[in-house]
Protein backbone atom coordinates (compact mmCIF):
# COMPACT_ATOMS: atom_id res chain seq x y z
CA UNK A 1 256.29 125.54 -14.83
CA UNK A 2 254.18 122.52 -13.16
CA UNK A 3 250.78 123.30 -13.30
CA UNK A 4 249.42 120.06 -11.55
CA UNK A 5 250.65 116.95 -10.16
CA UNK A 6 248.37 114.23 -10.29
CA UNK A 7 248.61 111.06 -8.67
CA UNK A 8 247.48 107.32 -9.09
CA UNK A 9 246.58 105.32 -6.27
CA UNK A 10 246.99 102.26 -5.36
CA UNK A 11 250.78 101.64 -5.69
CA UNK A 12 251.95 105.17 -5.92
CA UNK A 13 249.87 106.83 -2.43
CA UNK A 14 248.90 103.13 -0.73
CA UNK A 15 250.69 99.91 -0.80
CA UNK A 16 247.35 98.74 -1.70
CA UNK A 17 247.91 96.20 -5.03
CA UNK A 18 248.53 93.12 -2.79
CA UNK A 19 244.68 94.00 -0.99
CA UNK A 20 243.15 94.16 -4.35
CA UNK A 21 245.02 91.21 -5.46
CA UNK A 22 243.86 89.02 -3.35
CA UNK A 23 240.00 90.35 -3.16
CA UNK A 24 239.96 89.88 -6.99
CA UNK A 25 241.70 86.31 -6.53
CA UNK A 26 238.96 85.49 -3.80
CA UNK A 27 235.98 86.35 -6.07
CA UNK A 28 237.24 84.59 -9.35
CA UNK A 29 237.98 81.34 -7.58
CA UNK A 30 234.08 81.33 -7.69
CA UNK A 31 233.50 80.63 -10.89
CA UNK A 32 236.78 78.70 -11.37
CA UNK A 33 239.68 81.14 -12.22
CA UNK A 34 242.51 80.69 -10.39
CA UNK A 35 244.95 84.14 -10.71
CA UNK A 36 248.93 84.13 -9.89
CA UNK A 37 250.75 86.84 -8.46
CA UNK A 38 252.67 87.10 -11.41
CA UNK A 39 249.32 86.93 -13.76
CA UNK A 40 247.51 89.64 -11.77
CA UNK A 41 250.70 91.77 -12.21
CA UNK A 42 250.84 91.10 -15.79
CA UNK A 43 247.15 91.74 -16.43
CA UNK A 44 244.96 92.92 -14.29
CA UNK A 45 246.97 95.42 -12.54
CA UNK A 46 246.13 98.24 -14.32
CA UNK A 47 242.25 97.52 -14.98
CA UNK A 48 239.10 98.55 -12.98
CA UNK A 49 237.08 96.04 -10.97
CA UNK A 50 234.84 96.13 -13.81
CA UNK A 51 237.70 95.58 -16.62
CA UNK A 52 239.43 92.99 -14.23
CA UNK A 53 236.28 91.27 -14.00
CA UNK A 54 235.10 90.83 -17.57
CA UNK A 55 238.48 89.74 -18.23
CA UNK A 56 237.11 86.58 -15.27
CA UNK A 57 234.12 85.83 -17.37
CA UNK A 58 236.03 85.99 -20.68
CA UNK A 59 238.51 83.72 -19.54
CA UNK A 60 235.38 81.30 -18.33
CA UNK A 61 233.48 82.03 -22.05
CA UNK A 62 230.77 84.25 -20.26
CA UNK A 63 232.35 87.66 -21.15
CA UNK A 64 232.40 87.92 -24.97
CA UNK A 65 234.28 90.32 -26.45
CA UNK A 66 234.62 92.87 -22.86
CA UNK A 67 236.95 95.25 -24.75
CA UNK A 68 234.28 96.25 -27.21
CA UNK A 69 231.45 96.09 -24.43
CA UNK A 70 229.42 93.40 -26.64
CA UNK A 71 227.68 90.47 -25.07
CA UNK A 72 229.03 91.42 -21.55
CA UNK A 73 226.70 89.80 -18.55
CA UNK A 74 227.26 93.48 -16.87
CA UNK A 75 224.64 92.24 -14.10
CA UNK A 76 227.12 89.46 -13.46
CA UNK A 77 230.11 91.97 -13.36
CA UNK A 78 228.35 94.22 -10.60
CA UNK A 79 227.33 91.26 -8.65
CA UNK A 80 231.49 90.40 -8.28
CA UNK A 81 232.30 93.92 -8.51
CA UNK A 82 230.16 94.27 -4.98
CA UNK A 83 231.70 91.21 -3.72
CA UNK A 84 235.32 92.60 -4.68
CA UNK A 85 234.08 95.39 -2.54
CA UNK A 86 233.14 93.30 0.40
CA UNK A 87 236.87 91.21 0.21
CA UNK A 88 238.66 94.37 -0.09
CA UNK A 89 237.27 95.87 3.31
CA UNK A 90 237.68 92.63 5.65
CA UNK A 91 241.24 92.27 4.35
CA UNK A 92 242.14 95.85 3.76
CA UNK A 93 240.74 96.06 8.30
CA UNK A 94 244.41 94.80 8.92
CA UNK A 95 246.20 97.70 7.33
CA UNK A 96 247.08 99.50 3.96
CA UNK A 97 250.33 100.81 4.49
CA UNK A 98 251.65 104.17 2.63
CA UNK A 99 253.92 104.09 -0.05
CA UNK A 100 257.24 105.24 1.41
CA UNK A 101 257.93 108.86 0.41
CA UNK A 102 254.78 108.96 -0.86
CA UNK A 103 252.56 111.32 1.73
CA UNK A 104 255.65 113.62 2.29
CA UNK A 105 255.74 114.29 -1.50
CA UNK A 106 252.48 115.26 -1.05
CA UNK A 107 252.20 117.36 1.41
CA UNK A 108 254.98 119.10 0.49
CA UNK A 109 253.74 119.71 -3.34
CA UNK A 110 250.97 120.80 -1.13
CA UNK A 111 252.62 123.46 0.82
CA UNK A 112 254.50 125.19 -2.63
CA UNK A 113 251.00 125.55 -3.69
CA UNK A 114 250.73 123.61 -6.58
CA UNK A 115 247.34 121.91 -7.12
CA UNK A 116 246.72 118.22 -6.88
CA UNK A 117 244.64 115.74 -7.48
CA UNK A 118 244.44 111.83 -7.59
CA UNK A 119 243.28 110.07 -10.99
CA UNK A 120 242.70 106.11 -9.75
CA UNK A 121 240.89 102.91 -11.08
CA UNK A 122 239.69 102.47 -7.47
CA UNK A 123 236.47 103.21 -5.93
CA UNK A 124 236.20 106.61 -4.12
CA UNK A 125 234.72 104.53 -0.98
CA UNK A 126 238.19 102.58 -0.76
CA UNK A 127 240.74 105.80 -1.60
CA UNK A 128 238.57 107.64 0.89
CA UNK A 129 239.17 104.47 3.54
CA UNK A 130 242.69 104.40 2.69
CA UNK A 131 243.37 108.05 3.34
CA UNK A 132 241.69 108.13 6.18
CA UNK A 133 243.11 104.73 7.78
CA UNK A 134 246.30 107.48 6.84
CA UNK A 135 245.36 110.20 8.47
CA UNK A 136 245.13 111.99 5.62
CA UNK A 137 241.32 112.47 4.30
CA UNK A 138 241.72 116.16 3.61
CA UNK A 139 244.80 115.60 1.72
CA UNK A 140 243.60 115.70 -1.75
CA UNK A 141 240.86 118.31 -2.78
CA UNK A 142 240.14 116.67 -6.08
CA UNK A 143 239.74 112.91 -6.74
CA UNK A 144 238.60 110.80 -10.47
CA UNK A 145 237.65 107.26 -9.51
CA UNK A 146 236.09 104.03 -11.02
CA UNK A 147 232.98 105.95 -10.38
CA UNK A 148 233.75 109.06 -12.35
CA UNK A 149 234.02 107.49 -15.85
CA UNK A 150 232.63 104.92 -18.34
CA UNK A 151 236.32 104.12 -19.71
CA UNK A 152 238.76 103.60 -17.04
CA UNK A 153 242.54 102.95 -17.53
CA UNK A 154 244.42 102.73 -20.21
CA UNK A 155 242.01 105.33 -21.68
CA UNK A 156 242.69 108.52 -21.20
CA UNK A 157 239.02 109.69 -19.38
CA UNK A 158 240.86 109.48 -15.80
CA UNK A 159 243.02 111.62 -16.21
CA UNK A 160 241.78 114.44 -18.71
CA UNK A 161 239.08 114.69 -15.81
CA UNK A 162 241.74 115.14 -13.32
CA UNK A 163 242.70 117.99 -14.94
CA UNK A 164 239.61 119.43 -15.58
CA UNK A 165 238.37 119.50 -12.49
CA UNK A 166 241.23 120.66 -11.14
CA UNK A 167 240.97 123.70 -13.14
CA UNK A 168 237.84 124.02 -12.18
CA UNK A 169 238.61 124.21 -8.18
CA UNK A 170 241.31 126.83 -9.63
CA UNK A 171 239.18 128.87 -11.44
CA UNK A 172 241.84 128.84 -14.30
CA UNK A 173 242.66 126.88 -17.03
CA UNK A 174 245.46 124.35 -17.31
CA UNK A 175 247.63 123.03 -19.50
CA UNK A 176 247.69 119.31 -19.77
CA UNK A 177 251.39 119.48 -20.88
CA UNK A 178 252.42 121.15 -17.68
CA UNK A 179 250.44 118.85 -15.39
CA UNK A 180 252.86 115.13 -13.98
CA UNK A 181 251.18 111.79 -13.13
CA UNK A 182 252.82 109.51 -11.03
CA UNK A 183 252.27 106.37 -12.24
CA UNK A 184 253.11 102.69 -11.76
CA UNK A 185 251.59 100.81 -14.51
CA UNK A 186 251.76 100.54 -18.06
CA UNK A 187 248.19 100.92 -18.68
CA UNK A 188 248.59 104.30 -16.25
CA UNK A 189 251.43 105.25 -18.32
CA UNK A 190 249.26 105.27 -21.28
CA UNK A 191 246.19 106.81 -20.20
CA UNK A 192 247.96 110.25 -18.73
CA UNK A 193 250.18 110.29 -21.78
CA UNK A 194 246.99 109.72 -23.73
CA UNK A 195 245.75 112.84 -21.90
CA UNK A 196 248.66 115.19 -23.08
CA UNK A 197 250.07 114.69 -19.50
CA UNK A 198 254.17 114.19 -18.61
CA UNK A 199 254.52 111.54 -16.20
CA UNK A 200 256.87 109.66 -13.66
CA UNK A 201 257.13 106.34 -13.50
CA UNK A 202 257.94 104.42 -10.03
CA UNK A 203 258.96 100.89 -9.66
CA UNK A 204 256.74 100.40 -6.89
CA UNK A 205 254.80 97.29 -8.08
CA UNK A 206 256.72 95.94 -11.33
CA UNK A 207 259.57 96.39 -13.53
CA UNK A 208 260.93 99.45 -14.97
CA UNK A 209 260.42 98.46 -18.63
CA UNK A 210 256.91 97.93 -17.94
CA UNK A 211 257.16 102.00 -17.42
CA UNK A 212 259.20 102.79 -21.04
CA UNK A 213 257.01 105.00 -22.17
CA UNK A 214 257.24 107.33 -18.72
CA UNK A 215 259.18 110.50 -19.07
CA UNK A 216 261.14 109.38 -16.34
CA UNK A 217 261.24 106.65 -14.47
CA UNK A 218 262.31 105.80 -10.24
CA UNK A 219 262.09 103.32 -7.56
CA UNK A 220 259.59 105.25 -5.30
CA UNK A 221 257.87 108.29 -4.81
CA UNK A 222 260.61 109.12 -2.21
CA UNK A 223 262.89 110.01 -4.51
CA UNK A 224 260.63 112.37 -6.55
CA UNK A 225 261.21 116.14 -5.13
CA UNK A 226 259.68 119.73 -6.85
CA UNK A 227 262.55 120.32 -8.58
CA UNK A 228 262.56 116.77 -11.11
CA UNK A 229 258.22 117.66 -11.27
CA UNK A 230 259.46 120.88 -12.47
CA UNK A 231 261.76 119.32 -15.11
CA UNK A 232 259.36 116.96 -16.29
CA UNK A 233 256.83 119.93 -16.93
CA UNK A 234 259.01 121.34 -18.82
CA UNK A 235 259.70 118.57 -20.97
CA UNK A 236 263.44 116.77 -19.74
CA UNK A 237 263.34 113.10 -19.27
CA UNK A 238 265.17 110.76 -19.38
CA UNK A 239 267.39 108.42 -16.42
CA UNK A 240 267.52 109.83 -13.08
């Protein structure tokens, strides 16, 4: 039985990757890194502002060795994490489209009953912005952002959160094995598998093999339905 379904973000609920693209293209230009389309997908799509950041000042010689936190200029990382912010909203005024199929999956796993939650790298100030440029704020009870942990994707933190917190809200426990993330990143893939969680894999902002290591992997949320959740949580992957 599916116990949870648990959502990323950006890419999976909001067409939202090209916005934080280019705000984290905009604020590396100023100190002299210039990121493609192609490297952003490759790279940075599944970190943090914070992770995507160090990797700036790394690449520049000013980030040491980010990965192991050691002689990180962290005051230098909030400084473009707050400018990020500030890129993000002035482009982001023109319009984050939804994901197609995305919302109606959720409402409807919403109406069956079966709790939810969304477990993102964003900020909660721009998933809250998003949903509500949606007109859907109330849509998701329980949210893990960029501000919720000290380890963000591909460590599992985000998500073993997720489902903690959703238990909580339940007043029951939960079994990570029963719980899907929708995912469309490698390093997403890896931190809900890392929490014991199944998980769906949608070609919404790369290739498929970038998503091997989902359970099962689609083109979109719109052609993810109770019944292949349900299949998932019970452990049947495979091509769909």
């Amino acid at each position: 039985m599916l116990e949870a379904l648990i959502f990323d973000f950006d890419g999976v609920i909001a067409d939202s990757e090209p916005v934080h693209c280019a705000a984290i293209r905009e604020v590396a230009a100023t100190v002299g890194v210039t990121i493609s389309d192609a490297e952003y997908r490759d790279v940075y799509i599944g970190f943090d502002d914070r992770d995507a950041f160090r990797e700036v000042l790394r690449r520049v010689g000013g980030g040491g060795d980010w990965a192991g936190g050691a002689g990180v200029d962290e005051g230098r990382v909030a400084a473009m994490c707050t400018a990020k912010a500030a890129a993000f909203d002035r482009l982001a005024a023109a319009g984050v489209p939804a994901v197609p199929g995305s919302l109606e999956l959720a409402r409807s796993v919403r109406e069956s009953g079966v709790p939810m939650a969304i477990a993102s790298g964003a900020t909660r100030r721009e998933i809250e912005g998003m949903l509500a440029a949606l007109g859907e704020a109330g849509l998701f009870e329980v949210m893990v952002t960029a501000d919720d942990v000290e380890r963000s994707k591909p460590d599992p933190q985000t998500y073993a959160m997720a489902v903690e917190r959703l238990a909580a809200v339940e007043g029951r426990a939960l079994r990570a094995s029963r719980c899907v993330a929708i995912e469309d990143t490698a390093a997403g893939v890896a931190a809900a598998e890392g929490a014991g969680l199944r998980v769906v894999g949608v070609t919404t902002t790369g290739p498929a093999g970038a998503l091997a290591a989902a359970d099962v992997v689609v083109a979109g949320p719109a052609d993810v339905d109770l019944a292949l959740l349900e299949r998932v949580a019970r452990g049947g992957g495979g091509a769909v």
